[in-house]
PDB file of N, CA and C in Angstrom:
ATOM      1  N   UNK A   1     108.239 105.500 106.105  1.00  0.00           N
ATOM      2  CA  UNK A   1     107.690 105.248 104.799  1.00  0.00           C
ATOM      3  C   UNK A   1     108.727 104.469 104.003  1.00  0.00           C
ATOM      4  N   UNK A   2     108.110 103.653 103.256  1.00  0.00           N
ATOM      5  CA  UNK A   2     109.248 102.778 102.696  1.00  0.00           C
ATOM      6  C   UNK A   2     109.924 103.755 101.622  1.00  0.00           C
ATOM      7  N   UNK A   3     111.096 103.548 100.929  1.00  0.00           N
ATOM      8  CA  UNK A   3     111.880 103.844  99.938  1.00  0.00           C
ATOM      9  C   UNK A   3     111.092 104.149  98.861  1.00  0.00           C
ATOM     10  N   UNK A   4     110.822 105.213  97.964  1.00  0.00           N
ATOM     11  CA  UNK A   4     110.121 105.478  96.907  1.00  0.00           C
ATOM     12  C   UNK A   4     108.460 105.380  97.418  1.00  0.00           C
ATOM     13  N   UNK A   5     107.653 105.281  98.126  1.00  0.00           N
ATOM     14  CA  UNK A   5     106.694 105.159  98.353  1.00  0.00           C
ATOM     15  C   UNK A   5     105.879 106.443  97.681  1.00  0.00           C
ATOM     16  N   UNK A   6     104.993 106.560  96.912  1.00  0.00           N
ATOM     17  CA  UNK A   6     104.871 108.044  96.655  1.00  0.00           C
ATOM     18  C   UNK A   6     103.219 108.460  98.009  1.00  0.00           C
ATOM     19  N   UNK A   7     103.047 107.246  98.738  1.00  0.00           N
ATOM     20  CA  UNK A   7     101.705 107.217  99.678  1.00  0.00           C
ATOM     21  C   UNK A   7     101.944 106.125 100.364  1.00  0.00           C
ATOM     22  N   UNK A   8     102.494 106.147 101.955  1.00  0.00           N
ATOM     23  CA  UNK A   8     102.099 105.406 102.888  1.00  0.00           C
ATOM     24  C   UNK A   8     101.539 105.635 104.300  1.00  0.00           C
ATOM     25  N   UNK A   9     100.620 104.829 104.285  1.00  0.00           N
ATOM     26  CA  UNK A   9      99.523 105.023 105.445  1.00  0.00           C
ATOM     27  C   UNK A   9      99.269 104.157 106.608  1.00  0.00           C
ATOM     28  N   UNK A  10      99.510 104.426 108.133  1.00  0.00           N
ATOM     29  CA  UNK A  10      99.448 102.925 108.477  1.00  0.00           C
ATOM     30  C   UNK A  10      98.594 103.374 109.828  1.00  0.00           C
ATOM     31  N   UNK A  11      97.592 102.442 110.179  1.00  0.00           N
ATOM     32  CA  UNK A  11      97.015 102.224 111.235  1.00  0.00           C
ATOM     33  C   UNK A  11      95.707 103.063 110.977  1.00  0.00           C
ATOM     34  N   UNK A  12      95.103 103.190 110.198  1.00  0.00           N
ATOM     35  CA  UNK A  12      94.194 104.443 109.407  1.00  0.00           C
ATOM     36  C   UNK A  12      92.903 103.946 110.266  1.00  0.00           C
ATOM     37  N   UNK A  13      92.276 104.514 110.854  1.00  0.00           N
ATOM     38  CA  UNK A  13      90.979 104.259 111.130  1.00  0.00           C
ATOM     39  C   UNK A  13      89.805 105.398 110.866  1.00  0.00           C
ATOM     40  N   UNK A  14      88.336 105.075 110.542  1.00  0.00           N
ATOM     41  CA  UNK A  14      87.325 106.246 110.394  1.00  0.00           C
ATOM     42  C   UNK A  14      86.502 105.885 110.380  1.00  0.00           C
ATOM     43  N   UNK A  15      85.423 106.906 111.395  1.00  0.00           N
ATOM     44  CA  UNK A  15      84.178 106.414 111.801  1.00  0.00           C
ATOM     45  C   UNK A  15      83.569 107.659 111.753  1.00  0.00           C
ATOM     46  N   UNK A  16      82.197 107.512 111.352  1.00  0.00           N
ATOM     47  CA  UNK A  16      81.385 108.264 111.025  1.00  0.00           C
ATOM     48  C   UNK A  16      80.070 107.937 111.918  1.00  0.00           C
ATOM     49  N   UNK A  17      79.788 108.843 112.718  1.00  0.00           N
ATOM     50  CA  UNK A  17      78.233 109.108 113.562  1.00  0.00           C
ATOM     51  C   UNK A  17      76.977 109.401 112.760  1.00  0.00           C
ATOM     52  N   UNK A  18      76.125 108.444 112.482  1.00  0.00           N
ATOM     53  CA  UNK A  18      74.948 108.685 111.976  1.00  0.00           C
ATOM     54  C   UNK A  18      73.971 108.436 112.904  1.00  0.00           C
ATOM     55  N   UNK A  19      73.312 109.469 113.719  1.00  0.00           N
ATOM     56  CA  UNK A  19      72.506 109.380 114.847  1.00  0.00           C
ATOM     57  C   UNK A  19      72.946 108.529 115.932  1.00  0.00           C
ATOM     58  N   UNK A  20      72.361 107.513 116.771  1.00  0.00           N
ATOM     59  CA  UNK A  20      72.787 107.066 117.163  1.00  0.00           C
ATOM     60  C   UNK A  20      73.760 105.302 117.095  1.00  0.00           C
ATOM     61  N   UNK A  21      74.243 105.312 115.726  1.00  0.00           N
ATOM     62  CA  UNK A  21      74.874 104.244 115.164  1.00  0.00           C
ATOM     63  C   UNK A  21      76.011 105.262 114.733  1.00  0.00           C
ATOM     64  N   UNK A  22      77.664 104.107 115.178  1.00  0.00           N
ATOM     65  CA  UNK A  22      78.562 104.328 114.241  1.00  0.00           C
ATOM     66  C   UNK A  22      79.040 103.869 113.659  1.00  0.00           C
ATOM     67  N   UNK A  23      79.628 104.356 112.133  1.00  0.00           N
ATOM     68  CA  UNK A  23      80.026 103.413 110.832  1.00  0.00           C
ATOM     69  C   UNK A  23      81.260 103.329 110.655  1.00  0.00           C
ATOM     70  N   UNK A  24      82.271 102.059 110.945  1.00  0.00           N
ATOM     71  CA  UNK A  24      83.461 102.314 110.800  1.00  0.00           C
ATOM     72  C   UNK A  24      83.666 102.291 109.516  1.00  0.00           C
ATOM     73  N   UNK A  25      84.523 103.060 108.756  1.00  0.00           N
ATOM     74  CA  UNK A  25      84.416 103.090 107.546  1.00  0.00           C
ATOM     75  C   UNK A  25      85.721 102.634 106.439  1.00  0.00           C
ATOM     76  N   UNK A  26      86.553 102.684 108.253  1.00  0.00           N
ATOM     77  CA  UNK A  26      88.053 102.117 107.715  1.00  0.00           C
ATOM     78  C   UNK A  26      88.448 101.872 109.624  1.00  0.00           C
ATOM     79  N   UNK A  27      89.214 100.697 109.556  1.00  0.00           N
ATOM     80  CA  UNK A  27      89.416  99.869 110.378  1.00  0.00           C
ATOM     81  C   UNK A  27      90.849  99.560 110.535  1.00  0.00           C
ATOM     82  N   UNK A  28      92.195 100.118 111.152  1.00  0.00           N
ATOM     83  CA  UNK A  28      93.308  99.859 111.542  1.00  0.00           C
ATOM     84  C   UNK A  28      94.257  99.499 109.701  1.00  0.00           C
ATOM     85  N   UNK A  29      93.532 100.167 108.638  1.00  0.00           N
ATOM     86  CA  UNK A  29      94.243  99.829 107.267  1.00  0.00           C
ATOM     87  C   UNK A  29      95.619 100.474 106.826  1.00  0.00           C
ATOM     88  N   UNK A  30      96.562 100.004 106.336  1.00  0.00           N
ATOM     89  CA  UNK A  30      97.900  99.877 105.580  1.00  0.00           C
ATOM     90  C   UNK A  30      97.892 100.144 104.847  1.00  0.00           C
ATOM     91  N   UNK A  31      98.477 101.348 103.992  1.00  0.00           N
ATOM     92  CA  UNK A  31      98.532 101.412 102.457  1.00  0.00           C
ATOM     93  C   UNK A  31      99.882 101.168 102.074  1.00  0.00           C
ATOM     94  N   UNK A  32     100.672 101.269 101.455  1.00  0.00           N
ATOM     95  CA  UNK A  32     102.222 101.762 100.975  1.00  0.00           C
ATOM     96  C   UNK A  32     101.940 101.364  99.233  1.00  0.00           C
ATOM     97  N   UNK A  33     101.947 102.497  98.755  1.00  0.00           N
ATOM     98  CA  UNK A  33     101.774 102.743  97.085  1.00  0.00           C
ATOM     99  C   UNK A  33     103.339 103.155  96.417  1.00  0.00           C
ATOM    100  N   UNK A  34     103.963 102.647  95.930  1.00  0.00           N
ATOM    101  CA  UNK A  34     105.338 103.033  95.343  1.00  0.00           C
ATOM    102  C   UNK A  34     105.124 103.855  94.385  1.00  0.00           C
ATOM    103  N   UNK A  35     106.106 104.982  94.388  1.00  0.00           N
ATOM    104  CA  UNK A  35     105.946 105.832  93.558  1.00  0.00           C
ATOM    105  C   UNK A  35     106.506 105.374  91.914  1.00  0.00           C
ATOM    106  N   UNK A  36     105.645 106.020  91.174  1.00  0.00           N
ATOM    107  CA  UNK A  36     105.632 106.196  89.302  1.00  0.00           C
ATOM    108  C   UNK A  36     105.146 104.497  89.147  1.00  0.00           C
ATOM    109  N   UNK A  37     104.064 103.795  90.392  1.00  0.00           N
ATOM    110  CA  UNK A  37     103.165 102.834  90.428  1.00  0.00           C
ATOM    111  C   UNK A  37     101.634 102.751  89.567  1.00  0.00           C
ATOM    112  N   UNK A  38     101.446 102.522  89.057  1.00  0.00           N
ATOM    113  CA  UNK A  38     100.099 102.357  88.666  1.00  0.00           C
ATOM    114  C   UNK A  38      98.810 101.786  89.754  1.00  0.00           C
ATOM    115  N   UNK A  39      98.078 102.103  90.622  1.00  0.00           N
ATOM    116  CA  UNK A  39      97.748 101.443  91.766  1.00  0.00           C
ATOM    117  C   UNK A  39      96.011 101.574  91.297  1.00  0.00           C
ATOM    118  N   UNK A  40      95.019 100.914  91.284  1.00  0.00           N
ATOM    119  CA  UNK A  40      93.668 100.916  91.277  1.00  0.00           C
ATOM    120  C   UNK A  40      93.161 100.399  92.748  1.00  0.00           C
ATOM    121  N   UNK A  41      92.262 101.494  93.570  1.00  0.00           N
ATOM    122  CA  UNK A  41      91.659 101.065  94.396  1.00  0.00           C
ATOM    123  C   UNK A  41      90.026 100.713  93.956  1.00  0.00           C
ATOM    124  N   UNK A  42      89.728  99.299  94.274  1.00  0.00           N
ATOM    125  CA  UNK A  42      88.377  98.951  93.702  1.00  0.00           C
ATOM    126  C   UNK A  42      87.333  98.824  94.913  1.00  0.00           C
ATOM    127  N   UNK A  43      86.312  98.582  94.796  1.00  0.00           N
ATOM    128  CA  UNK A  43      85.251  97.627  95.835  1.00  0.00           C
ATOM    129  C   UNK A  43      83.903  98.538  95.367  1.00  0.00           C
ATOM    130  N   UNK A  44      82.902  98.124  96.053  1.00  0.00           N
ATOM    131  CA  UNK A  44      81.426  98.181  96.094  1.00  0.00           C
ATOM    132  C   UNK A  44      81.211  99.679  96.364  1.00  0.00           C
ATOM    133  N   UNK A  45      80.263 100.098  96.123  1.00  0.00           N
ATOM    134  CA  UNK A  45      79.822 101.941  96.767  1.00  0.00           C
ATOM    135  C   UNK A  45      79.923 101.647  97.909  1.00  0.00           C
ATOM    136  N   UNK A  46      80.343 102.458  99.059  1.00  0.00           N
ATOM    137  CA  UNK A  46      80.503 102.583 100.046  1.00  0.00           C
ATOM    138  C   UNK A  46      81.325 101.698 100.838  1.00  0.00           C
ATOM    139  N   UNK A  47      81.969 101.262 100.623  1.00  0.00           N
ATOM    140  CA  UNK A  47      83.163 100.136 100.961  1.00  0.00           C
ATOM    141  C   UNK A  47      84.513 101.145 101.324  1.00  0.00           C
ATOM    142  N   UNK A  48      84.268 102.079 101.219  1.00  0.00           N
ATOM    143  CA  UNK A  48      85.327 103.193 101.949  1.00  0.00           C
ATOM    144  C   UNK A  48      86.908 103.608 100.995  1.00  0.00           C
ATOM    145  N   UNK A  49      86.522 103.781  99.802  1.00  0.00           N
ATOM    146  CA  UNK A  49      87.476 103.661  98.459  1.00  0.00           C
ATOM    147  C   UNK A  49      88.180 105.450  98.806  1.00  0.00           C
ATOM    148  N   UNK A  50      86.950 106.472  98.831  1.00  0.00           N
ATOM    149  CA  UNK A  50      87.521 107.703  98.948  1.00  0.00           C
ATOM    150  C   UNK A  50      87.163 108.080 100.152  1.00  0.00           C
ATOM    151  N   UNK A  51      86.897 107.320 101.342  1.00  0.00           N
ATOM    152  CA  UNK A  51      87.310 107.737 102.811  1.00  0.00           C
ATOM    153  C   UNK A  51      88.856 107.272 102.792  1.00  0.00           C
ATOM    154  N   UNK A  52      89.283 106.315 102.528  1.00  0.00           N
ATOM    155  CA  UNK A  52      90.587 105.694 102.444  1.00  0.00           C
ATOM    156  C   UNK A  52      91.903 107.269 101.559  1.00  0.00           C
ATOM    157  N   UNK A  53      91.560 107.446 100.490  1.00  0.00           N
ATOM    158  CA  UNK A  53      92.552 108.451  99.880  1.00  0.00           C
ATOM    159  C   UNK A  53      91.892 109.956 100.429  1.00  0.00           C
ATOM    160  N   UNK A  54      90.569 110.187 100.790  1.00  0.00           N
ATOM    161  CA  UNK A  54      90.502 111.235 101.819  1.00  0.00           C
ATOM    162  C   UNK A  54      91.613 111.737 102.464  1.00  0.00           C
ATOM    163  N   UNK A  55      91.428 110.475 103.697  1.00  0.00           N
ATOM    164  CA  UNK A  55      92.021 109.929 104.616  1.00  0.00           C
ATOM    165  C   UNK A  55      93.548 110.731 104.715  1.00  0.00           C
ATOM    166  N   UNK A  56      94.125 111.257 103.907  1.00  0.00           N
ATOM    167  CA  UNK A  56      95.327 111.002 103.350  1.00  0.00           C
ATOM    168  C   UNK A  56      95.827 112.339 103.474  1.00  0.00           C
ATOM    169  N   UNK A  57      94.709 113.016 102.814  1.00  0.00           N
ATOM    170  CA  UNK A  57      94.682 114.866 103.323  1.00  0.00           C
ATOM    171  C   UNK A  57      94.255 115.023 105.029  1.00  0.00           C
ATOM    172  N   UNK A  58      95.201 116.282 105.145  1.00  0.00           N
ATOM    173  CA  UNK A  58      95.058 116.525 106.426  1.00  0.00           C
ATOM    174  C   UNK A  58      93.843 117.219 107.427  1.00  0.00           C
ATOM    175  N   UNK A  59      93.012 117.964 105.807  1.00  0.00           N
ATOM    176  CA  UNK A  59      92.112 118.532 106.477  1.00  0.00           C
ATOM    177  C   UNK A  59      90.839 117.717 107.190  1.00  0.00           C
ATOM    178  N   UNK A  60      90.722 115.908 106.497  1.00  0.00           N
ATOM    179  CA  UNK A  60      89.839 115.225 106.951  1.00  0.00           C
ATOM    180  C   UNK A  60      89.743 115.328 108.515  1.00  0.00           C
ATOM    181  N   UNK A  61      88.211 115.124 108.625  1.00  0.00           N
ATOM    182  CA  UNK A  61      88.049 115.260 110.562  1.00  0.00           C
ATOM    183  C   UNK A  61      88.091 114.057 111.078  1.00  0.00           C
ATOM    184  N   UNK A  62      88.242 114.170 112.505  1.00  0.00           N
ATOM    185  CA  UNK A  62      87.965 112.690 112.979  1.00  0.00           C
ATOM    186  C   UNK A  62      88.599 111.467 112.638  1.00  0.00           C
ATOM    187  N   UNK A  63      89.701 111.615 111.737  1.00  0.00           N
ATOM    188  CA  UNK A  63      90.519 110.088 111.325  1.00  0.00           C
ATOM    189  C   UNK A  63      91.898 110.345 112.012  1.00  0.00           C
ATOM    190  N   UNK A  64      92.158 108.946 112.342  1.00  0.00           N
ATOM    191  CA  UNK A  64      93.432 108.430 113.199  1.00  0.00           C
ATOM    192  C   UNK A  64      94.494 107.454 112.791  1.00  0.00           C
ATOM    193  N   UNK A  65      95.785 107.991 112.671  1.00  0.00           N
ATOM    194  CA  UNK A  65      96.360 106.926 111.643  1.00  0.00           C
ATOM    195  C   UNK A  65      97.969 106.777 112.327  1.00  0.00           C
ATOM    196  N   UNK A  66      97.935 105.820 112.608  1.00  0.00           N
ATOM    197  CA  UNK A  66      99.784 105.963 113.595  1.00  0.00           C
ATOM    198  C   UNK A  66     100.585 107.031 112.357  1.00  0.00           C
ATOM    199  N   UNK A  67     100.600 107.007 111.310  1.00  0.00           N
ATOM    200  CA  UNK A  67     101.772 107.711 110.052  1.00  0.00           C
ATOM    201  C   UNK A  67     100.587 107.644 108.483  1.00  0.00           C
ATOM    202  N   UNK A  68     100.825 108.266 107.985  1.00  0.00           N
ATOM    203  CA  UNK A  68     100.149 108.883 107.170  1.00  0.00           C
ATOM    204  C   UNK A  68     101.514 109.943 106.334  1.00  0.00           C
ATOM    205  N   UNK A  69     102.019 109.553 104.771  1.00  0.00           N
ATOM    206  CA  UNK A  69     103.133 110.320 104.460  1.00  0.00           C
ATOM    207  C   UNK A  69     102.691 110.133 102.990  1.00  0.00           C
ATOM    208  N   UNK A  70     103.233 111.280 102.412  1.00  0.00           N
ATOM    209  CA  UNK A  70     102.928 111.451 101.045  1.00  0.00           C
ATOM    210  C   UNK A  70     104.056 111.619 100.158  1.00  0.00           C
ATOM    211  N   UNK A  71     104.826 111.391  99.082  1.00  0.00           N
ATOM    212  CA  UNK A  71     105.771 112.140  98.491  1.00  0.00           C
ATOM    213  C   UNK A  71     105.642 113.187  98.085  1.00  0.00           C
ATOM    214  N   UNK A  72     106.492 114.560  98.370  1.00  0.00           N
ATOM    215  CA  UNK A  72     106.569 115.763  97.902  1.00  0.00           C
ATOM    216  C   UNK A  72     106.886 115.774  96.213  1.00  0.00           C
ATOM    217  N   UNK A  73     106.157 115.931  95.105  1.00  0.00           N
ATOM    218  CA  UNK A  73     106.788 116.954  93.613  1.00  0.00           C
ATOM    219  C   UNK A  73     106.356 118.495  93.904  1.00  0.00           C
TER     220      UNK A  73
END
């Protein structure tokens, strides 16, 4: 994780099974957010805004991420 990072995420992927179609919902993505940063994640409904910071907690199922690190307060 870089220096001060207060959230970095790397290689994040998530897919979701809806019958027989699956929805990737996040695709090999990078975060690194510096900490006491101001950061806005934007896009369209369903464009994967809170699968992405989900993502981030450990209890999410099914997601795969080479590193995934948070800063401790």
């Amino acid at each position: 994780m870089p220096t001060g990072a207060a959230l970095a995420i790397s290689g994040l992927t998530k897919r979701f099974q809806t019958g027989d179609q699956e929805i990737v919902a996040a695709d090999d993505c990078i975060v690194d957010i510096a900490g006491g940063s101001c950061t806005a994640i934007t896009g369209p409904s369903g464009s994967g805004k809170s699968t992405l910071l989900n993502s981030s907690a450990p209890s999410m199922h099914r997601t795969t991420a080479r590193s995934c690190s948070t800063e401790s307060r």
